[in-house]
C-alpha atoms as a PDB file:
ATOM      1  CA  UNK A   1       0.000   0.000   0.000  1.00  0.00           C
ATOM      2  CA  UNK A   2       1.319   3.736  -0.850  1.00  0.00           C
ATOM      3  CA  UNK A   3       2.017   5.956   2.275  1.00  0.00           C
ATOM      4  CA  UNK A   4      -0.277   8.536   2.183  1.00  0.00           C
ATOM      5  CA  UNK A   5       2.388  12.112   2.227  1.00  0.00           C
ATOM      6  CA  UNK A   6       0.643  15.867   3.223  1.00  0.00           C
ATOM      7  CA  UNK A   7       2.727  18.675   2.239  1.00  0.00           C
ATOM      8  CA  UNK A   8       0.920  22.053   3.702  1.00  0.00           C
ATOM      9  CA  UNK A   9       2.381  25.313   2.075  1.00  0.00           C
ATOM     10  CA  UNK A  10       1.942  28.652   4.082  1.00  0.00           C
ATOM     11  CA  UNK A  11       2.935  31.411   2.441  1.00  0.00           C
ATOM     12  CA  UNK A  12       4.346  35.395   3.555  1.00  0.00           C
ATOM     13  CA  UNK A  13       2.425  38.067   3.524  1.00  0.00           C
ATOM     14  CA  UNK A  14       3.105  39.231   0.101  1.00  0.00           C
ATOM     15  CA  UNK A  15       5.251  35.932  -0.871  1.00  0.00           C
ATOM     16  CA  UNK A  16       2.440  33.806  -2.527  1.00  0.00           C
ATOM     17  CA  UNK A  17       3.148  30.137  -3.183  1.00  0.00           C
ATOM     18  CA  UNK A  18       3.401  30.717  -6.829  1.00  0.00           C
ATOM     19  CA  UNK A  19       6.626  32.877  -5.627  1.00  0.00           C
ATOM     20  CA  UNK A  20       9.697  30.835  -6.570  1.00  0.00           C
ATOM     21  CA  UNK A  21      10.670  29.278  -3.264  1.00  0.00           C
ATOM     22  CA  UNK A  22       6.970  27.873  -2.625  1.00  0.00           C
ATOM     23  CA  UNK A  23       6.696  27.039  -6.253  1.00  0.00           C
ATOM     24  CA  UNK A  24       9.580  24.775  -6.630  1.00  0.00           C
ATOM     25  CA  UNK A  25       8.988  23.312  -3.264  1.00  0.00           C
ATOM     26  CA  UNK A  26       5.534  22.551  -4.252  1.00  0.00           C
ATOM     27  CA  UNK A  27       6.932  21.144  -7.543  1.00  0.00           C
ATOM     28  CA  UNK A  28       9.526  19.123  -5.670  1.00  0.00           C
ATOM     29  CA  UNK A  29       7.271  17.786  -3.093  1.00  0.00           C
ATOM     30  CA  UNK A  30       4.768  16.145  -5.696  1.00  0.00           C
ATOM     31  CA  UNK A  31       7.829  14.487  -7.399  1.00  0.00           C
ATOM     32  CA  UNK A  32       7.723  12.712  -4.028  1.00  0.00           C
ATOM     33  CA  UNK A  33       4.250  11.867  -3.933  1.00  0.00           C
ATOM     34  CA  UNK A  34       2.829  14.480  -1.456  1.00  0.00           C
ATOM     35  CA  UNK A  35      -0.586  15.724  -1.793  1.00  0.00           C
ATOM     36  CA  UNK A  36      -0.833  19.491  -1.481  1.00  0.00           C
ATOM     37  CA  UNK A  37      -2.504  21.864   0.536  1.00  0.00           C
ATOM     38  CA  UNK A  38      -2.004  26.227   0.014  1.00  0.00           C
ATOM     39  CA  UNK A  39      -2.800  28.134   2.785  1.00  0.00           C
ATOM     40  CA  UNK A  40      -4.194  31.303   1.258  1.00  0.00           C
ATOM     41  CA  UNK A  41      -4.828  34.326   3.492  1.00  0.00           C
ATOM     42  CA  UNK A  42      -6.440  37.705   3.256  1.00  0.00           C
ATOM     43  CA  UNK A  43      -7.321  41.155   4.673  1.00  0.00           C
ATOM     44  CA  UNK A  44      -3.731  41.984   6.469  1.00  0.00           C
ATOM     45  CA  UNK A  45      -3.367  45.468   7.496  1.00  0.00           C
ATOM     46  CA  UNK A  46      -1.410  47.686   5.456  1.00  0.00           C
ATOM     47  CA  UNK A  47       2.048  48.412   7.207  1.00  0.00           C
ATOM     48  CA  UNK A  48       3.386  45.945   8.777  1.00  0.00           C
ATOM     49  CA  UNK A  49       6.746  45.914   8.794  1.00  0.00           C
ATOM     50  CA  UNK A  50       8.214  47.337  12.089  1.00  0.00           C
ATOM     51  CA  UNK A  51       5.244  47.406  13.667  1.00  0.00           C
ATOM     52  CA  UNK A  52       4.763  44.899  16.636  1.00  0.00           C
ATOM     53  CA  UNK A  53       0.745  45.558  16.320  1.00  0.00           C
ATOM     54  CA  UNK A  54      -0.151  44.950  13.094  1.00  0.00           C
ATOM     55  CA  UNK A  55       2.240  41.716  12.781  1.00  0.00           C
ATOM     56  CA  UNK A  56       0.526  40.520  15.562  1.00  0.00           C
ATOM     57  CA  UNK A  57      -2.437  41.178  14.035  1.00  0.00           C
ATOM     58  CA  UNK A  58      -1.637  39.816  10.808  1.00  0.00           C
ATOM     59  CA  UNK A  59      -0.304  36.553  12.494  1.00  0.00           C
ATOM     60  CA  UNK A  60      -3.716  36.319  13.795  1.00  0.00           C
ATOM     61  CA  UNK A  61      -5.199  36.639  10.808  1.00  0.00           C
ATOM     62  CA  UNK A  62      -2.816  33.868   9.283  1.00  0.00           C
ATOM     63  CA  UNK A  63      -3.915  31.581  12.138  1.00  0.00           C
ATOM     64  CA  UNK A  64      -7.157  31.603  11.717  1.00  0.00           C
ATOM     65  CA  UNK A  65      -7.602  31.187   8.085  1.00  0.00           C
ATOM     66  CA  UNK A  66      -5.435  28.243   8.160  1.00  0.00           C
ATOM     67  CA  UNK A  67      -6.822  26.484  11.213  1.00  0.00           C
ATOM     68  CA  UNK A  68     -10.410  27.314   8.699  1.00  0.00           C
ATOM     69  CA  UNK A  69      -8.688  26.132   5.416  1.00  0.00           C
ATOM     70  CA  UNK A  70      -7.217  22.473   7.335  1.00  0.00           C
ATOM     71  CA  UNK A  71     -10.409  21.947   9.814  1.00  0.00           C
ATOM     72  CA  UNK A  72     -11.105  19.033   7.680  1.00  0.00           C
ATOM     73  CA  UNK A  73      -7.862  17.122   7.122  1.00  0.00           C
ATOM     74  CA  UNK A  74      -7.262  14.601   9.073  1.00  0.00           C
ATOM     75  CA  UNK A  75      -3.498  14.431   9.571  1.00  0.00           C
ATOM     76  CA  UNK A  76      -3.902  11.193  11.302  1.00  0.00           C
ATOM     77  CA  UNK A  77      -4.350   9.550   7.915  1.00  0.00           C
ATOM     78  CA  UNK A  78      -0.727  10.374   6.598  1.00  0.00           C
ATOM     79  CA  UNK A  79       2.552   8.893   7.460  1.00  0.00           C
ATOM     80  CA  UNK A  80       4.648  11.376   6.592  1.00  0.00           C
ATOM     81  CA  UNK A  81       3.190  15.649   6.829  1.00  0.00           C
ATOM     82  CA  UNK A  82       5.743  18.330   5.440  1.00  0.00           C
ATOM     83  CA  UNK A  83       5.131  22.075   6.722  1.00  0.00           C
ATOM     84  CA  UNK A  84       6.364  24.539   4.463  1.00  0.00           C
ATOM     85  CA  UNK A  85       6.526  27.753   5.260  1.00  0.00           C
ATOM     86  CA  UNK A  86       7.706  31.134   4.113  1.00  0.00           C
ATOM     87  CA  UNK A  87       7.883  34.233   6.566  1.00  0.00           C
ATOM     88  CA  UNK A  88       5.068  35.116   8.552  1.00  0.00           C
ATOM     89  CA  UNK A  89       3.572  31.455   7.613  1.00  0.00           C
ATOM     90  CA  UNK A  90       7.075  30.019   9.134  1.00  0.00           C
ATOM     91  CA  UNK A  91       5.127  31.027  12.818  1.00  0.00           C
ATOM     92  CA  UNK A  92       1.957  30.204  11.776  1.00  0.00           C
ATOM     93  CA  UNK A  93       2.993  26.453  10.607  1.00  0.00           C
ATOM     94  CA  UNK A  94       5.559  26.003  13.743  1.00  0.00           C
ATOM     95  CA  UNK A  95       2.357  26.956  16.312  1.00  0.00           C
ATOM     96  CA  UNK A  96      -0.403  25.034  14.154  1.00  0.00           C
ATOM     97  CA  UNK A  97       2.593  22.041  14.393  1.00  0.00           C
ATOM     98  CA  UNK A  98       3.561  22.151  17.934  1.00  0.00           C
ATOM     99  CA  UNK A  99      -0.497  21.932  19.170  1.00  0.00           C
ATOM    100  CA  UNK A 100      -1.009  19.214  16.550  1.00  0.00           C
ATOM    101  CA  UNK A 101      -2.083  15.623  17.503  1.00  0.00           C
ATOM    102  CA  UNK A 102       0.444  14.360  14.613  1.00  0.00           C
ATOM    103  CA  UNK A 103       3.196  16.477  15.995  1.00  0.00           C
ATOM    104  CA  UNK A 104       5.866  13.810  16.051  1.00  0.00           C
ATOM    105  CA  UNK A 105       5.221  13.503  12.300  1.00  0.00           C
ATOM    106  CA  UNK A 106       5.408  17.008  11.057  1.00  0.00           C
ATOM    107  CA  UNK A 107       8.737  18.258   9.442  1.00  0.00           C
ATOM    108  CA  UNK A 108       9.026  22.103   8.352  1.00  0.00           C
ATOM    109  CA  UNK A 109      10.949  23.547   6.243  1.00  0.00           C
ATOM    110  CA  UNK A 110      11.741  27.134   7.188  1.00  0.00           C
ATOM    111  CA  UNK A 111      12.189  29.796   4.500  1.00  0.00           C
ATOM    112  CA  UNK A 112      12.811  33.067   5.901  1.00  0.00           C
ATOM    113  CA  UNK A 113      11.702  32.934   9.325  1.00  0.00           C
ATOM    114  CA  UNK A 114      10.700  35.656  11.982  1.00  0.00           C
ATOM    115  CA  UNK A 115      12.021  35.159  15.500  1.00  0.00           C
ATOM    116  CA  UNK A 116       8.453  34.501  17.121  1.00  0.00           C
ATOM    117  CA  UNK A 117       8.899  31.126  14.640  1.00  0.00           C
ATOM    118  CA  UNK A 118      10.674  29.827  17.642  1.00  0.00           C
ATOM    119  CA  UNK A 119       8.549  30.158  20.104  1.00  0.00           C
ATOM    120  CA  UNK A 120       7.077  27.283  19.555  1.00  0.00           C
ATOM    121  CA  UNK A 121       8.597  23.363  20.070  1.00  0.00           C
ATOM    122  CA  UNK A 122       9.868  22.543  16.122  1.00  0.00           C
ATOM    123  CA  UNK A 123      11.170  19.003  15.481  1.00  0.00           C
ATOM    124  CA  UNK A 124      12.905  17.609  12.376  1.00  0.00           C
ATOM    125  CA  UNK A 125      13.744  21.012  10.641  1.00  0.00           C
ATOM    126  CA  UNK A 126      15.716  23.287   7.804  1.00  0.00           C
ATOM    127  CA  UNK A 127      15.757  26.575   7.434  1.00  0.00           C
ATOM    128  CA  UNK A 128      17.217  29.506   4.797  1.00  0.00           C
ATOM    129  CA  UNK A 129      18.012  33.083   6.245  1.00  0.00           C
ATOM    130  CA  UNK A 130      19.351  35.618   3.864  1.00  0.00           C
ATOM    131  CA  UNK A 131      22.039  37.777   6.124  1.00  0.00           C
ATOM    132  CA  UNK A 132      20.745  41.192   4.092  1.00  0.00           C
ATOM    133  CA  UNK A 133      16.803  40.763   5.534  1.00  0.00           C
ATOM    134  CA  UNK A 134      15.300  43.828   6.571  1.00  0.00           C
ATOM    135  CA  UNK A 135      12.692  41.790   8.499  1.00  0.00           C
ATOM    136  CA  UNK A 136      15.342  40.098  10.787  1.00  0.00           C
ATOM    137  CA  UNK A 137      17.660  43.211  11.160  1.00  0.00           C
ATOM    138  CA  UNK A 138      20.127  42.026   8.252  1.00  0.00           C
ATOM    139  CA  UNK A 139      23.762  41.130   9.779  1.00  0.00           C
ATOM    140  CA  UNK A 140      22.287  41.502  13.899  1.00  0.00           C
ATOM    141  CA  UNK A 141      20.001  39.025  12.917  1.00  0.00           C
ATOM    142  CA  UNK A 142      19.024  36.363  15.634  1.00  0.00           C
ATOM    143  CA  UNK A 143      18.159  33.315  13.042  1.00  0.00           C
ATOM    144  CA  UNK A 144      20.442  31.653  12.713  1.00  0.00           C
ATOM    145  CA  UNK A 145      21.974  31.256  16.337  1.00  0.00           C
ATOM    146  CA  UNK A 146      17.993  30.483  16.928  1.00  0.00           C
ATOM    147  CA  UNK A 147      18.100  27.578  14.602  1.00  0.00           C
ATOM    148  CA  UNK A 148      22.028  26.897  16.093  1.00  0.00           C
ATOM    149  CA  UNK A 149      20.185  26.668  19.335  1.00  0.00           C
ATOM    150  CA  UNK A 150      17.828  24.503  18.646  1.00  0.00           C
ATOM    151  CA  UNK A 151      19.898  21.922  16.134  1.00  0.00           C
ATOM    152  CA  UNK A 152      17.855  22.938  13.227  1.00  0.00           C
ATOM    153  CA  UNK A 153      20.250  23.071   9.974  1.00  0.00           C
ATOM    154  CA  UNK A 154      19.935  26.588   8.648  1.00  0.00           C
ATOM    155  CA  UNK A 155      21.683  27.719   5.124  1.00  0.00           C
ATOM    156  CA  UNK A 156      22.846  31.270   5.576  1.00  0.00           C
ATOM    157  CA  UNK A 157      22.336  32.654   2.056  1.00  0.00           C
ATOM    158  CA  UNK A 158      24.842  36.241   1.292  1.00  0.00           C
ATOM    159  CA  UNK A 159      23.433  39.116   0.357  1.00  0.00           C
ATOM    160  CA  UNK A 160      19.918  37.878   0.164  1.00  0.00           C
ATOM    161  CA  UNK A 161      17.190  39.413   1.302  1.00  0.00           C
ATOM    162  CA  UNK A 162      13.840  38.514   2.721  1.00  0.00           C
ATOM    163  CA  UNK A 163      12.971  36.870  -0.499  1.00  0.00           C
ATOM    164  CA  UNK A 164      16.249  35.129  -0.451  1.00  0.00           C
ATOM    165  CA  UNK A 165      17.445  37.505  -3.279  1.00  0.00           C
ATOM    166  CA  UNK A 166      20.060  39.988  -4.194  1.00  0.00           C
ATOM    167  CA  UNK A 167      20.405  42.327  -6.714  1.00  0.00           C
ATOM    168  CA  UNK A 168      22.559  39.653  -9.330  1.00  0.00           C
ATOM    169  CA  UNK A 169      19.190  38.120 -10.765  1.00  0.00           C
ATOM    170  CA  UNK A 170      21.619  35.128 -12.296  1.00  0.00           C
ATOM    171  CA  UNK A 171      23.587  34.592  -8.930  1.00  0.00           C
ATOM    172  CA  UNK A 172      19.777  34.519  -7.411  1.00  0.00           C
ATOM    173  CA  UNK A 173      19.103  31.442  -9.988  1.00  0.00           C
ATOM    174  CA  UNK A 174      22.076  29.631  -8.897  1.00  0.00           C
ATOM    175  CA  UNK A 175      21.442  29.944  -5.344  1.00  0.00           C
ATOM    176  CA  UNK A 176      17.423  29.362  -5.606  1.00  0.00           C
ATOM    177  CA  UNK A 177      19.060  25.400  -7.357  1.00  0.00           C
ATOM    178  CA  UNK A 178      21.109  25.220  -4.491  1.00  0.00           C
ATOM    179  CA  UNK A 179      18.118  25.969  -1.798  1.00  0.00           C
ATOM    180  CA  UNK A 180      15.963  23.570  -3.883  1.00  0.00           C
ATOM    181  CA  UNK A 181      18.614  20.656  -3.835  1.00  0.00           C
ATOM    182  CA  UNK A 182      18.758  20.774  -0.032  1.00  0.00           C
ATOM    183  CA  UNK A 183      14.801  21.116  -0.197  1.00  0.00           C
ATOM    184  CA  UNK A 184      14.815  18.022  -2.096  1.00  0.00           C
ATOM    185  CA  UNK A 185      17.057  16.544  -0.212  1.00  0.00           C
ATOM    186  CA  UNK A 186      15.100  17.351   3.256  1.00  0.00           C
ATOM    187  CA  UNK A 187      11.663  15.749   1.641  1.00  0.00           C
ATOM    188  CA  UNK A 188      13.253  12.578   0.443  1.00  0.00           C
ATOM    189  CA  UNK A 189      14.792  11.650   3.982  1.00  0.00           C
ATOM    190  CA  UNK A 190      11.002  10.309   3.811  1.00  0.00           C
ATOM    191  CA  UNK A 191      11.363   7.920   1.598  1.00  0.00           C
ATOM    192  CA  UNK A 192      14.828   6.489   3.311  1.00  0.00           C
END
């Protein structure tokens, strides 16, 4: 009998997951025989960025439209349940994982993450951090000693910002196949 695979996608504010990194992880992840579930929000306040409030707020917002969107899956049904996240869904997916029955069975993969990611439990993890994101205060920023901290592998991509990009569009391709390799290679420890 095929394992049954779950890969749930939640998307930044503005970073959809028809944005490269959620694209190609979607792609990726149905080469391995996931089924696939978007998390799709709306109605986020305008200004958010540097403003404690309305990230709260939009968090919030996240939440709850996910917890709506995946009241009817039953996670007990899969063997194997991949969180991917990008941003602001990187907290969303780490809280919705660490109050979820099938905990022990969730993976994430972390693109981008804010700092309130961890404060929630994560198990089996990756993460990419760009160390030129204005969201995580570029070169002071706390991800990656978070991740170090909590024995999460996390790829510290140069001169990327918080879409993992720089301003060399063909240096951005190359690093986007290296990000995608280790993607790949984090979903197929699955099917070891």
């Amino acid at each position: 009998m095929k394992e049954k695979k779950l890969a749930v996608f939640f998307p930044g504010i503005g970073y959809t997951a028809d944005k490269p990194l959620l694209y190609y992880s979607r792609k990726i992840a149905a080469l391995h025989g996931y089924d696939e579930k978007i998390m799709a929000y709306t109605g986020f306040p305008p200004k958010i960025k540097g403003d404690r409030a309305r990230m709260e707020q939009s968090f919030q917002i996240a939440l709850e439209q996910s917890l709506e969107m995946l009241k009817d899956v039953d996670f007990s049904e899969y063997e194997d349940i991949l969180f991917i996240g990008k941003s602001i869904g990187t907290i969303v997916a780490a809280k919705i994982a660490a109050e979820s029955s099938a905990k022990d069975k969730i993976r994430q993969i972390l693109y981008t993450p804010l700092e309130d990611t961890f404060l929630f439990p994560i198990g089996k993890a990756i993460a990419f951090t760009g160390d030129d994101d204005p969201w995580v205060g570029r070169e002071k920023s706390r991800i990656f000693r978070l991740c170090e901290e909590r024995k999460i592998p996390c790829a510290l991509i140069a001169y990327a910002n918080h879409s993992l990009e720089s301003k060399d569009p063909f240096a951005d391709m190359k690093e986007l196949y290296r990000i995608m390799k280790e993607t790949e290679r984090f979903i197929s420890e699955a099917d070891l």
